[in-house]
N, C-alpha and C. Protein backbone atom coordinates (compact mmCIF):
# COMPACT_ATOMS: atom_id res chain seq x y z
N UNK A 1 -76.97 -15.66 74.35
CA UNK A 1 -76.63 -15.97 75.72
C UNK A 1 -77.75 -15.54 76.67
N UNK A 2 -78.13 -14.32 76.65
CA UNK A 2 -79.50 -13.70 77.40
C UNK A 2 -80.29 -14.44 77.31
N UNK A 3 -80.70 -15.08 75.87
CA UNK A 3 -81.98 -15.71 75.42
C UNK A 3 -81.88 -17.33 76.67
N UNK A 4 -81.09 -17.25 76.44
CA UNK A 4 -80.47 -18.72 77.19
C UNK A 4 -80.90 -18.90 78.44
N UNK A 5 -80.46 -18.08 79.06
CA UNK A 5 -80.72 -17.44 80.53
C UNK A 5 -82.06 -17.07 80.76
N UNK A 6 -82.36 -16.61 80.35
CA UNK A 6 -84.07 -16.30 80.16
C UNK A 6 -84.88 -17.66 80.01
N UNK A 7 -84.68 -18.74 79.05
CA UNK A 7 -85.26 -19.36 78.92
C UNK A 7 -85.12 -20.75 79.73
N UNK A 8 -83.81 -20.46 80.50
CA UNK A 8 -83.49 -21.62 81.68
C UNK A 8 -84.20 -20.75 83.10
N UNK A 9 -84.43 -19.31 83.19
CA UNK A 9 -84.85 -19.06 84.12
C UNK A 9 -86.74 -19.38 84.00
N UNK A 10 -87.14 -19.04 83.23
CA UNK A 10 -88.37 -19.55 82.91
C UNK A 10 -89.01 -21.26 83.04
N UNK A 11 -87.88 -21.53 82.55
CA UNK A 11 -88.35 -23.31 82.75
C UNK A 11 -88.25 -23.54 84.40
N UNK A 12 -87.26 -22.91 85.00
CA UNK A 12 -87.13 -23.02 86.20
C UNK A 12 -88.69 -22.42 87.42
N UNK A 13 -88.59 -21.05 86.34
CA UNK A 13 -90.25 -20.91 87.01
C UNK A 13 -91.14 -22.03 86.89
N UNK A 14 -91.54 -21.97 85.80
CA UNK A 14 -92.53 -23.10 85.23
C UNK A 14 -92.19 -24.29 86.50
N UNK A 15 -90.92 -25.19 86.44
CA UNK A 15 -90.93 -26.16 87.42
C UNK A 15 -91.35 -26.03 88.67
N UNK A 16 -90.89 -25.04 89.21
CA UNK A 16 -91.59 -24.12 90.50
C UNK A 16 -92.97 -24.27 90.89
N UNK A 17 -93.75 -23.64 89.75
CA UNK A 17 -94.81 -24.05 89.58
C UNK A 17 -95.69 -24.66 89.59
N UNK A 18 -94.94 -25.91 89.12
CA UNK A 18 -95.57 -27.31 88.80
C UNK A 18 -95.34 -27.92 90.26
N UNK A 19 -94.43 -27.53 90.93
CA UNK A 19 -94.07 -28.23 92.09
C UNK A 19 -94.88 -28.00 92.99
N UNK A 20 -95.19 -26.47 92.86
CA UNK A 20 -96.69 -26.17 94.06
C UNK A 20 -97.29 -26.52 93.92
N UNK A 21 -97.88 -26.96 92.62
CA UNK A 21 -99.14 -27.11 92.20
C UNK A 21 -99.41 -28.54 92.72
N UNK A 22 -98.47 -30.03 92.60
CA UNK A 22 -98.00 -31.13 92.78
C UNK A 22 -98.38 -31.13 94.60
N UNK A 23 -97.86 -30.38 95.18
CA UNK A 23 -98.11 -30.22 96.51
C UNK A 23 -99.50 -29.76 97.36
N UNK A 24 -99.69 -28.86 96.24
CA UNK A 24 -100.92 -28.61 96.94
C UNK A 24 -101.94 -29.51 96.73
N UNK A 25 -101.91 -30.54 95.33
CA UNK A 25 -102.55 -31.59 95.44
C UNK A 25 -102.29 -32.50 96.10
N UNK A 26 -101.23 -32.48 97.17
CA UNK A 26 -101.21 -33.69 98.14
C UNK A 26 -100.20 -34.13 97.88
N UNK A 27 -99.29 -34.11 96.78
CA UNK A 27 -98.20 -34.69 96.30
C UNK A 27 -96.69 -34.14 97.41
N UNK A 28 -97.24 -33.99 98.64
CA UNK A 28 -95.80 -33.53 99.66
C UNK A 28 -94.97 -34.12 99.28
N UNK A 29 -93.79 -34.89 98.98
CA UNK A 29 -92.94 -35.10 98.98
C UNK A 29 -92.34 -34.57 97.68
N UNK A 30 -92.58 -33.46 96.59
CA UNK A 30 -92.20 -33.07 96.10
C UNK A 30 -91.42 -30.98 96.75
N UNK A 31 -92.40 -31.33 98.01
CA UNK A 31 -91.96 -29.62 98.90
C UNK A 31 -90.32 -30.04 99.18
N UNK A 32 -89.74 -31.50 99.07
CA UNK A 32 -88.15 -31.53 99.35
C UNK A 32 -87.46 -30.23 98.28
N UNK A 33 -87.89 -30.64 96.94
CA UNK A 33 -86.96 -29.69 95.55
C UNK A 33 -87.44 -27.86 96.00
N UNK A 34 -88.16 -27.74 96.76
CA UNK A 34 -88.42 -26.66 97.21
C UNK A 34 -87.91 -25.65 98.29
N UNK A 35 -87.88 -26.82 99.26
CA UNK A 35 -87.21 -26.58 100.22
C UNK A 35 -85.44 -26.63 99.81
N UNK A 36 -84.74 -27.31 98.84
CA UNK A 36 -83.38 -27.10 98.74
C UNK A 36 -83.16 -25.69 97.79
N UNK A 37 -83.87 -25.64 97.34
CA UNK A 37 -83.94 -24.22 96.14
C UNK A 37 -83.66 -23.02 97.33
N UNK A 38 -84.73 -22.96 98.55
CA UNK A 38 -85.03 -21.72 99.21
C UNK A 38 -84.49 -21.70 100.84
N UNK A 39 -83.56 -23.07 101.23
CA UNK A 39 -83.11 -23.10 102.18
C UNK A 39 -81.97 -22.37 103.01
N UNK A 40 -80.90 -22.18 102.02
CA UNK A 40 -80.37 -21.32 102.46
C UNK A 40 -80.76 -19.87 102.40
N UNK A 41 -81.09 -19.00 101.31
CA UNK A 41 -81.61 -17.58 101.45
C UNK A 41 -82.49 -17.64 102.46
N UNK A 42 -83.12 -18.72 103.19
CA UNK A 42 -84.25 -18.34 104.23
C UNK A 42 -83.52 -18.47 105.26
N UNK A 43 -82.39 -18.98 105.75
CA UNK A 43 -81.29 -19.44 106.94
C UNK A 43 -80.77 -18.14 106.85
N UNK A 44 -80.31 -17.76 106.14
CA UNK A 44 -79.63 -16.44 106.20
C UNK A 44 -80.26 -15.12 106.68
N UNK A 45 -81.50 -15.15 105.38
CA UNK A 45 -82.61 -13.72 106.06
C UNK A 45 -82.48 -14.16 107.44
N UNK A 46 -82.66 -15.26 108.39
CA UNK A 46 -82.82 -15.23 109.61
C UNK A 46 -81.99 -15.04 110.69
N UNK A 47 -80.82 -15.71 109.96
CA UNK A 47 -79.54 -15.30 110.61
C UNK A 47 -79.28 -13.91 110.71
N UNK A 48 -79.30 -13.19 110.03
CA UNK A 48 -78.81 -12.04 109.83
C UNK A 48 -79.75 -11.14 110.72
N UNK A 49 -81.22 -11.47 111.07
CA UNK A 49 -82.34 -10.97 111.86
C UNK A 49 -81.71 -11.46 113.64
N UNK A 50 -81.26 -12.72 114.02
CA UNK A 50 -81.34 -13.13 114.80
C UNK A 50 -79.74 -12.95 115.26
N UNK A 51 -78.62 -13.19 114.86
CA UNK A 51 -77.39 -13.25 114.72
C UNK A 51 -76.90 -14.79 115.96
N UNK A 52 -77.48 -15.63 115.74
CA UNK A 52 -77.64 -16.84 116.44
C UNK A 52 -77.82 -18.27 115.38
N UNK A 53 -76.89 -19.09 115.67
CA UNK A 53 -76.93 -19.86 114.44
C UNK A 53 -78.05 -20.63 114.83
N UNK A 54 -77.86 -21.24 116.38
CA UNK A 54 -79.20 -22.53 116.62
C UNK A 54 -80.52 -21.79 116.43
N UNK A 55 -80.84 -20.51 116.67
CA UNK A 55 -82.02 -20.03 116.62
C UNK A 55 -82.50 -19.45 114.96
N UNK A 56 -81.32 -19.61 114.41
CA UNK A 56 -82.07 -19.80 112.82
C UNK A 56 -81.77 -20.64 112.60
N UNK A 57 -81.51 -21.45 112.37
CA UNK A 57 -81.32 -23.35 111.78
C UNK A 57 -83.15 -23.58 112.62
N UNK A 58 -83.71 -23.44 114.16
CA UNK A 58 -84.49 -23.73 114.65
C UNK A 58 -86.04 -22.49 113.56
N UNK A 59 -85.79 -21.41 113.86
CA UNK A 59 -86.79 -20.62 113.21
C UNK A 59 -86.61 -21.05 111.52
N UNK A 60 -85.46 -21.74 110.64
CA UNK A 60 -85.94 -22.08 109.43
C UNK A 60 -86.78 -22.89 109.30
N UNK A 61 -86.34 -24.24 110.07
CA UNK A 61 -87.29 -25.46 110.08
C UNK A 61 -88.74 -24.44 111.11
N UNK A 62 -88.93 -23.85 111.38
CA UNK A 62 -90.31 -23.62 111.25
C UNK A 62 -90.65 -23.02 110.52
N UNK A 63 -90.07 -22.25 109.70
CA UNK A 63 -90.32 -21.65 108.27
C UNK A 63 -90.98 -22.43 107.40
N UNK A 64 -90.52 -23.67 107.01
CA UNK A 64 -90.27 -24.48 106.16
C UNK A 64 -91.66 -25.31 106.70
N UNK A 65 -91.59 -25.69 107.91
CA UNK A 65 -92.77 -26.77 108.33
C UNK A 65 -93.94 -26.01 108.00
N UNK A 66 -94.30 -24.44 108.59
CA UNK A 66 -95.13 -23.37 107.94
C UNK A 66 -95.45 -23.75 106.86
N UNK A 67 -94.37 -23.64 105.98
CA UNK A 67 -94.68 -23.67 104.36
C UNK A 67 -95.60 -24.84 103.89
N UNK A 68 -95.02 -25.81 104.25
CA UNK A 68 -95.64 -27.06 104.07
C UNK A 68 -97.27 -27.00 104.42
N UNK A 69 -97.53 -27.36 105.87
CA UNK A 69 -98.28 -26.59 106.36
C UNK A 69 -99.75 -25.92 105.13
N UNK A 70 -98.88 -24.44 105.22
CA UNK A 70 -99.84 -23.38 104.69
C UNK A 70 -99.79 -23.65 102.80
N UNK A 71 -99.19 -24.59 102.51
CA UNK A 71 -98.78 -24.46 100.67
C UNK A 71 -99.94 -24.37 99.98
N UNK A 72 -101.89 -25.10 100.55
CA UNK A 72 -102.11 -24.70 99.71
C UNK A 72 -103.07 -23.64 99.35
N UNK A 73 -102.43 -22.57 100.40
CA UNK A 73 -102.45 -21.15 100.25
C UNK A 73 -102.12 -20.29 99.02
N UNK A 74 -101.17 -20.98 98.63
CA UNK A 74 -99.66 -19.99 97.75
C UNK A 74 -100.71 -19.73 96.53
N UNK A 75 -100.69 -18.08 96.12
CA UNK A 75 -100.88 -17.93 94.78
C UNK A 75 -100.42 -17.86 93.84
N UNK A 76 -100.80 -18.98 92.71
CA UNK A 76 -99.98 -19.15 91.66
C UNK A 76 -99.03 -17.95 90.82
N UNK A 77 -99.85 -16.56 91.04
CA UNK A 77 -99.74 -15.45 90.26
C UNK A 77 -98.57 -14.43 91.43
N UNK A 78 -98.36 -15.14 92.43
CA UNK A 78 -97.57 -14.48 93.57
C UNK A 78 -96.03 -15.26 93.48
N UNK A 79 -95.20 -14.46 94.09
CA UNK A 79 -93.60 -14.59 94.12
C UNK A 79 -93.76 -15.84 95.26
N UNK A 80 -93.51 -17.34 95.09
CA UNK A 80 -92.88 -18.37 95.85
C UNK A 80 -92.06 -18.02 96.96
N UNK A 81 -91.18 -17.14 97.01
CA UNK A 81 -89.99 -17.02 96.82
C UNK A 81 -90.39 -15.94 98.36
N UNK A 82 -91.32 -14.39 97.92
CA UNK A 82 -91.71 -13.95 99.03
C UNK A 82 -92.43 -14.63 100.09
N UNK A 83 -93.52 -15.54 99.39
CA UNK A 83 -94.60 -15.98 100.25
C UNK A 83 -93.32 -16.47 101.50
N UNK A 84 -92.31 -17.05 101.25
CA UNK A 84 -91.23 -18.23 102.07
C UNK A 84 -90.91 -16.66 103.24
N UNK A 85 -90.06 -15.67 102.65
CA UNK A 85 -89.80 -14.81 103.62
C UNK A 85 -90.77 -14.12 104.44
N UNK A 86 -92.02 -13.80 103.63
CA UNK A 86 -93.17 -13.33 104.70
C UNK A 86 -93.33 -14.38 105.83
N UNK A 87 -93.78 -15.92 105.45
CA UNK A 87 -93.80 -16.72 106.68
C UNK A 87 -91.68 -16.55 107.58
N UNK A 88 -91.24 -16.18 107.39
CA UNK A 88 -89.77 -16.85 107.82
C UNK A 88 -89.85 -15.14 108.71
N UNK A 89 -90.09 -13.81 108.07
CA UNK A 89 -90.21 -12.61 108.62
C UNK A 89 -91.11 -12.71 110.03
N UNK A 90 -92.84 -13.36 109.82
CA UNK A 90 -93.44 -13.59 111.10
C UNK A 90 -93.01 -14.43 112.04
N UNK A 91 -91.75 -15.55 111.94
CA UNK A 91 -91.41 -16.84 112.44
C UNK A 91 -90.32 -16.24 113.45
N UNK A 92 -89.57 -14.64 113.20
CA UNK A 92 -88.73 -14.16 113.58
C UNK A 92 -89.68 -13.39 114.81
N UNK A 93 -90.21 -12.91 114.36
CA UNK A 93 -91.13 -11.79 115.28
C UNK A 93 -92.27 -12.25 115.99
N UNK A 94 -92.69 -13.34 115.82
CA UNK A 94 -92.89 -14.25 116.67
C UNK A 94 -92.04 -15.09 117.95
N UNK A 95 -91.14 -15.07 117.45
CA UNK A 95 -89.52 -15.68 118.54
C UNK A 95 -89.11 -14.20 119.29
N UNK A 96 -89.09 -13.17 119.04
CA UNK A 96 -88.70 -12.22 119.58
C UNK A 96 -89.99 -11.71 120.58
N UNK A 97 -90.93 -11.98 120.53
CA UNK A 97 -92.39 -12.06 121.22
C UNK A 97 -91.93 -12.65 122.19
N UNK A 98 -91.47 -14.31 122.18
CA UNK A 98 -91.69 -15.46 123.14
C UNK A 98 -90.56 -15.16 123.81
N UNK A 99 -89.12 -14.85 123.36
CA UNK A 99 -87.93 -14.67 123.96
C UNK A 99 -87.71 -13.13 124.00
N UNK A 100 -86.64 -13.43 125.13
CA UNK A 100 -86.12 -12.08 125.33
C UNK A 100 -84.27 -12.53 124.38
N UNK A 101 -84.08 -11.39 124.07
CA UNK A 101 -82.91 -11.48 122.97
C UNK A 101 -81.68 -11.46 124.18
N UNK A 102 -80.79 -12.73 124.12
CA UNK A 102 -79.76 -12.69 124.35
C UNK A 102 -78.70 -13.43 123.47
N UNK A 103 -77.12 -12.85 123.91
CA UNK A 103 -76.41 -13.23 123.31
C UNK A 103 -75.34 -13.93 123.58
N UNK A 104 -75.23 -15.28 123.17
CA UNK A 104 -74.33 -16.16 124.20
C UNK A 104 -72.22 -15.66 124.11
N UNK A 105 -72.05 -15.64 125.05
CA UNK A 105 -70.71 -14.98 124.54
C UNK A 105 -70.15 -15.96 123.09
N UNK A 106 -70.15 -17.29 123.24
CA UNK A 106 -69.38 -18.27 122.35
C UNK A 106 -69.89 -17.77 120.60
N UNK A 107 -71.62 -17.46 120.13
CA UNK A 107 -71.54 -16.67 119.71
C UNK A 107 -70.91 -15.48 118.87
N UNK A 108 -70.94 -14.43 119.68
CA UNK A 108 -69.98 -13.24 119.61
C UNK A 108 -68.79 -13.77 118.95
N UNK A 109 -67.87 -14.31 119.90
CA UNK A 109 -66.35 -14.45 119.95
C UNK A 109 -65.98 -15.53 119.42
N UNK A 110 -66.48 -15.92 117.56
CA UNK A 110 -66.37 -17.51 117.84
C UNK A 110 -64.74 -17.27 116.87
N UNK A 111 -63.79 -17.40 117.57
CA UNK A 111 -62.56 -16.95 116.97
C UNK A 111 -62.24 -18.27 116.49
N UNK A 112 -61.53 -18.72 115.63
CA UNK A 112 -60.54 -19.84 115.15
C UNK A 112 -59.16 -19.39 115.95
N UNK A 113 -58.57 -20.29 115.64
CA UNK A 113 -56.76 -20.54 116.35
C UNK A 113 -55.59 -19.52 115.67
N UNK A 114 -55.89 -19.83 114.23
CA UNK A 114 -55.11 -18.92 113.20
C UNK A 114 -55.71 -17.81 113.25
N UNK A 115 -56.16 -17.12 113.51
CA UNK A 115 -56.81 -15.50 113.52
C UNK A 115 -56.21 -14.73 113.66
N UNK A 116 -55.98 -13.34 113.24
CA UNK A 116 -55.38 -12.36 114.07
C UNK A 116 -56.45 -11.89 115.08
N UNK A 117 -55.86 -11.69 116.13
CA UNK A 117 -56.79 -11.20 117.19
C UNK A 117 -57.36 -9.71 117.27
N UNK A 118 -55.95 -9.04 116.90
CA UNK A 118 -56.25 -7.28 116.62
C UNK A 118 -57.12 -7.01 115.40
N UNK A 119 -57.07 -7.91 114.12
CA UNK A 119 -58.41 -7.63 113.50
C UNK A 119 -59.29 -8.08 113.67
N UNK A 120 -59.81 -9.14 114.32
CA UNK A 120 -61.00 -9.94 114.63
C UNK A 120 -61.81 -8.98 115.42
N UNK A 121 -60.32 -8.58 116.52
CA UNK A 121 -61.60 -7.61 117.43
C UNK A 121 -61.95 -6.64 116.93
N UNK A 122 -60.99 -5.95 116.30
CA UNK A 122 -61.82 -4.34 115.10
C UNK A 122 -62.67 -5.29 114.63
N UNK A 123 -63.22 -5.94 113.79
CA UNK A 123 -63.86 -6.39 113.19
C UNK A 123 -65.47 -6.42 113.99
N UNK A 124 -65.17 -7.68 115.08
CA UNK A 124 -66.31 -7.58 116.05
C UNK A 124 -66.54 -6.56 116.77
N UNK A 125 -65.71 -4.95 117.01
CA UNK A 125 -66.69 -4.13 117.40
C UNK A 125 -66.87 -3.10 116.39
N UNK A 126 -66.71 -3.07 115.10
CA UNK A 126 -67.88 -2.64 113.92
C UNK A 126 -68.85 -3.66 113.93
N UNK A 127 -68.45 -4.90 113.71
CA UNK A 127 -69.80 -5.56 113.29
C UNK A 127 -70.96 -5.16 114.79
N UNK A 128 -70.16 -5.06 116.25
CA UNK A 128 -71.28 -4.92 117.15
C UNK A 128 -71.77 -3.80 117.01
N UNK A 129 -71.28 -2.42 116.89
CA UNK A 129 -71.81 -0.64 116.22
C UNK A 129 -72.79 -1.22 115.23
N UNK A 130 -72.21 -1.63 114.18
CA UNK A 130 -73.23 -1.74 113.02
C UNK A 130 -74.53 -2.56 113.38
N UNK A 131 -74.16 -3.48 114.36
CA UNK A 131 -75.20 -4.44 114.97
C UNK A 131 -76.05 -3.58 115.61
N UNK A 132 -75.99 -2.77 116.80
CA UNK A 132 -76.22 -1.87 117.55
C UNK A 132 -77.31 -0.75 116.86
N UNK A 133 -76.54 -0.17 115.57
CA UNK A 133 -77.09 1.01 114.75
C UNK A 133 -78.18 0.22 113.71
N UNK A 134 -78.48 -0.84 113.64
CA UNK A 134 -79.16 -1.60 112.67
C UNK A 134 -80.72 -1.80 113.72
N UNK A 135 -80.56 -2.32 115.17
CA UNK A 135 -81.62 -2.60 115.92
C UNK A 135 -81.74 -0.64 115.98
N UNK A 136 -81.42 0.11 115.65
CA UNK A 136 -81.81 1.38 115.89
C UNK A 136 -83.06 2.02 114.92
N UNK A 137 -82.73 1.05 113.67
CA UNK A 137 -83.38 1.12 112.00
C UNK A 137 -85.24 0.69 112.75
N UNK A 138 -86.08 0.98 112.37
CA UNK A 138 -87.09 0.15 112.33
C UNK A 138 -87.29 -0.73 111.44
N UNK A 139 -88.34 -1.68 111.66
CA UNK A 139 -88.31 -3.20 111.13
C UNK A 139 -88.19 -3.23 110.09
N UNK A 140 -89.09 -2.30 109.01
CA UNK A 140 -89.20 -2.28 107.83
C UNK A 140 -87.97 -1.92 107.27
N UNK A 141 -87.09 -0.83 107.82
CA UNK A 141 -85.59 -1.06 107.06
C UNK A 141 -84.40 -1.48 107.76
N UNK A 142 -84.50 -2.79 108.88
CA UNK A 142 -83.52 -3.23 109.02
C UNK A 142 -83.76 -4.61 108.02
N UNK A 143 -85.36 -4.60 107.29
CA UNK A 143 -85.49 -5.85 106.38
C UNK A 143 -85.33 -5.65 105.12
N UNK A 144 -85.19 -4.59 105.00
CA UNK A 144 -84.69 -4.21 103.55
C UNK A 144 -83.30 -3.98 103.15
N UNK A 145 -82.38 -3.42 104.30
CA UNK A 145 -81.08 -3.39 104.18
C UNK A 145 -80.79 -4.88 104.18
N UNK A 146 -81.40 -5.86 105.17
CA UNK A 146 -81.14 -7.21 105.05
C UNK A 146 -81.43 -7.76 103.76
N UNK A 147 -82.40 -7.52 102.95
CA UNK A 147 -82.83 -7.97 101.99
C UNK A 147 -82.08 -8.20 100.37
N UNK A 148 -81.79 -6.33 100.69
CA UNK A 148 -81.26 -5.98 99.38
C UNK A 148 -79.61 -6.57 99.43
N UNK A 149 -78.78 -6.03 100.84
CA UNK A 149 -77.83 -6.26 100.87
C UNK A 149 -77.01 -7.46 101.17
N UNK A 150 -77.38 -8.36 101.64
CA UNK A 150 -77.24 -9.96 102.25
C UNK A 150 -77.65 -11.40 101.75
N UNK A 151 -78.79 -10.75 101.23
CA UNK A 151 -79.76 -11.68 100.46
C UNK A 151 -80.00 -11.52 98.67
N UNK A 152 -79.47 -10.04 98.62
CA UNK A 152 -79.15 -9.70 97.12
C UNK A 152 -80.48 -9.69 96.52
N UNK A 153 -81.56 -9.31 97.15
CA UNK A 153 -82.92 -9.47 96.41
C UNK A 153 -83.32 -8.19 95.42
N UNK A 154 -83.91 -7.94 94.57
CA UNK A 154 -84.37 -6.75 93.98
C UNK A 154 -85.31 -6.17 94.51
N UNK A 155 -85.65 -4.94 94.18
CA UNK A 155 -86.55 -4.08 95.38
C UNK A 155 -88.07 -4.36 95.21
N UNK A 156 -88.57 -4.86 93.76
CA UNK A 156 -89.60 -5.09 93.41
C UNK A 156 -89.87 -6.35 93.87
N UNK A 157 -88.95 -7.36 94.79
CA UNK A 157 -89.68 -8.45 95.46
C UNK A 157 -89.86 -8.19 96.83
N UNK A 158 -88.64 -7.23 97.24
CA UNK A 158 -88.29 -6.67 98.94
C UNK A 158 -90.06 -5.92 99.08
N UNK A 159 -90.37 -5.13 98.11
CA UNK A 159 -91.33 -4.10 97.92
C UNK A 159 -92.73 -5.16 98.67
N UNK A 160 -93.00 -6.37 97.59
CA UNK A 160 -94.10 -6.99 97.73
C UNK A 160 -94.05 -8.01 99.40
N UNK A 161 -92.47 -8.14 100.00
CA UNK A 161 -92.64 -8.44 101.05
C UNK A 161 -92.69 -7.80 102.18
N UNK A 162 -92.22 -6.76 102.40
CA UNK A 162 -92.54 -5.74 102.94
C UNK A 162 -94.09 -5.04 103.27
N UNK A 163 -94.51 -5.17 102.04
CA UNK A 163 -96.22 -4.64 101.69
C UNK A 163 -95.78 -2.93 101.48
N UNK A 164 -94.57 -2.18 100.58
CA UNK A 164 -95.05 -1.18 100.44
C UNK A 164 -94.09 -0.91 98.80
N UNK A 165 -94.33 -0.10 98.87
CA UNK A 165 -94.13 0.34 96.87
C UNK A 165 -92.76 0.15 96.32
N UNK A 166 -92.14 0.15 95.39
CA UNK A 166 -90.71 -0.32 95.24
C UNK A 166 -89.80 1.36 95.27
N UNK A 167 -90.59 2.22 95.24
CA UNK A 167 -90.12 3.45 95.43
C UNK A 167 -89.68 3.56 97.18
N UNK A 168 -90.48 3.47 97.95
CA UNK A 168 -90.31 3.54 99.00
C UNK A 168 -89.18 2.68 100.02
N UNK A 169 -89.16 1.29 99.17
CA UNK A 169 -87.96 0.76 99.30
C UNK A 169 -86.62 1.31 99.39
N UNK A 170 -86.82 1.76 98.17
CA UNK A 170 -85.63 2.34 97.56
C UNK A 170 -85.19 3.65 98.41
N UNK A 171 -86.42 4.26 98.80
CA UNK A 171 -86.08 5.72 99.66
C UNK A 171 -85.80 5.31 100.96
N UNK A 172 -86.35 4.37 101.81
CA UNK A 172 -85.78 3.35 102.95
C UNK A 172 -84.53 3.28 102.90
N UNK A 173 -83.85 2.33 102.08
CA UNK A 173 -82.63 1.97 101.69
C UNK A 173 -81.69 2.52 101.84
N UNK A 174 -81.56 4.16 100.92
CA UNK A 174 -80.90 4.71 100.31
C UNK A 174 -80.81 5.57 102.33
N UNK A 175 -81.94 6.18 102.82
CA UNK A 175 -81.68 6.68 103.89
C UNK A 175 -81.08 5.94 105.20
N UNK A 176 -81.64 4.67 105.06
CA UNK A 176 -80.82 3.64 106.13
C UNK A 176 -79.43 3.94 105.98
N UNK A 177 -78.86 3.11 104.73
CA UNK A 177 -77.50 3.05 104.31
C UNK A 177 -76.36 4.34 104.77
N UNK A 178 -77.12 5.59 104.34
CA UNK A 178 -76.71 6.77 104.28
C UNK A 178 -76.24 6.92 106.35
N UNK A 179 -77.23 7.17 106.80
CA UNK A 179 -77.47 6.95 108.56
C UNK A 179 -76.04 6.01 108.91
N UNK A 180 -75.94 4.21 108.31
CA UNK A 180 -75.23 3.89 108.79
C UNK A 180 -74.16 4.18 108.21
N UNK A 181 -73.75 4.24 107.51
CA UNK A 181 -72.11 5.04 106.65
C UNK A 181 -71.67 5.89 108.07
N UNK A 182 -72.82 7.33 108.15
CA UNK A 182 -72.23 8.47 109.00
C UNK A 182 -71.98 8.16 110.59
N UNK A 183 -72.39 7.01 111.01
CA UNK A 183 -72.46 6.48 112.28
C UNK A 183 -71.32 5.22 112.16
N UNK A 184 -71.14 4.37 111.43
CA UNK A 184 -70.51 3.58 111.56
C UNK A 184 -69.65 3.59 110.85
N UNK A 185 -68.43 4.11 110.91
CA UNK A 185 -66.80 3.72 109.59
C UNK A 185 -66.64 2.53 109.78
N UNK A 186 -66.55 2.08 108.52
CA UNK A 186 -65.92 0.88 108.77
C UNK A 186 -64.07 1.22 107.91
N UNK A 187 -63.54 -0.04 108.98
CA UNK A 187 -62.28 0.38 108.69
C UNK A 187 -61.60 -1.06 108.91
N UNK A 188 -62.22 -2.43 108.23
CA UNK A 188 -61.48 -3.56 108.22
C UNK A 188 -60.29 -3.67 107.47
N UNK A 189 -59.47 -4.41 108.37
CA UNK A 189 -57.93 -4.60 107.98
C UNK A 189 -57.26 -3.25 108.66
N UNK A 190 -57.30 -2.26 108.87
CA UNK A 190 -56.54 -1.36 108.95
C UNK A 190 -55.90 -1.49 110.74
N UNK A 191 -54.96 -1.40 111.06
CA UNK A 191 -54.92 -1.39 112.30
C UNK A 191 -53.99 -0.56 112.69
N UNK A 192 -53.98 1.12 113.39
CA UNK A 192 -52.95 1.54 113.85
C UNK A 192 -51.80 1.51 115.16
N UNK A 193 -50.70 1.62 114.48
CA UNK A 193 -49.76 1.75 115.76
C UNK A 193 -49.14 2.66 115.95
């Protein structure tokens, strides 16, 4: 079964591969199978940076046009996969340069009809604390808590996008996490009366 997995994840590299390679010879219209592979994990890293849906749907597609763009940069012997979040990481911090960060109420409060209201709002003011205590993190570990935890990445790719050691990740991480635990309870579902 491992062997299996291994050897469908490998062919999958290999295709990867072949696909940059296809592109960087001019062959663009093969960056589509690329772009569906890495579209959502790159919508998300951004979302989760920006907490604005139009302004990551807008900063992916410049991610993505980037990519295109810069593809035949990419080193064969380098993670695909980072090169996408390093450009999608500067695409963020670049927008936060040009804009000033606001937050539209609709946003915030985007409640449905069926909701409970008393948990929605516990809900939205942990998620705003945790929101709050996260812009408190510096960059490097509000992108690694994003990374590891949201995006589910391993530390040895977080490490190489980041630009620092997979140890240090890990000591980032472990101290972020720790910080927000003691600052932020979370306590969804619970509601007293």
């Amino acid at each position: 079964m491992y062997r299996a997995i291994w050897l469908s994840t490998m062919r999958q590299l290999d295709n990867e591969k072949d696909l940059i390679a296809r592109c960087q010879n001019g062959e663009t219209a093969f960056f589509g199978a690329l772009y569906d592979r890495y579209v959502r994990i790159i919508y998300s890293f951004i979302y989760y940076k920006t907490f604005q849906k139009e302004v990551a749907e807008d900063l992916t597609s410049e991610t993505f046009f980037k990519a295109l763009s810069y593809i035949h940069t990419v080193d064969p012997h380098r993670s695909f996969q980072s090169w996408l979040y390093k450009i999608a990481q500067n695409c963020v911090i670049d927008h936060f340069r040009r804009e000033r960060k606001t937050e539209h109420v609709d946003d915030v409060w985007d409640i449905a009809d069926d909701t409970n209201l008393e948990i929605d709002a516990n809900v939205s003011l942990q998620i705003g604390a945790l929101r709050q205590e996260l812009s408190q993190l510096s960059r490097v570990q509000r992108d690694i808590i994003i990374m590891r935890v949201w995006q589910e990445l391993p530390y040895r790719e977080i490490a190489e996008i980041v630009g620092k050691s997979e140890a240090s990740c890990k000591m980032n991480y472990s101290r972020a996490v720790k910080h927000l635990k003691k600052v932020v309870p979370i306590t969804v579902g619970s509601t007293d009366h």
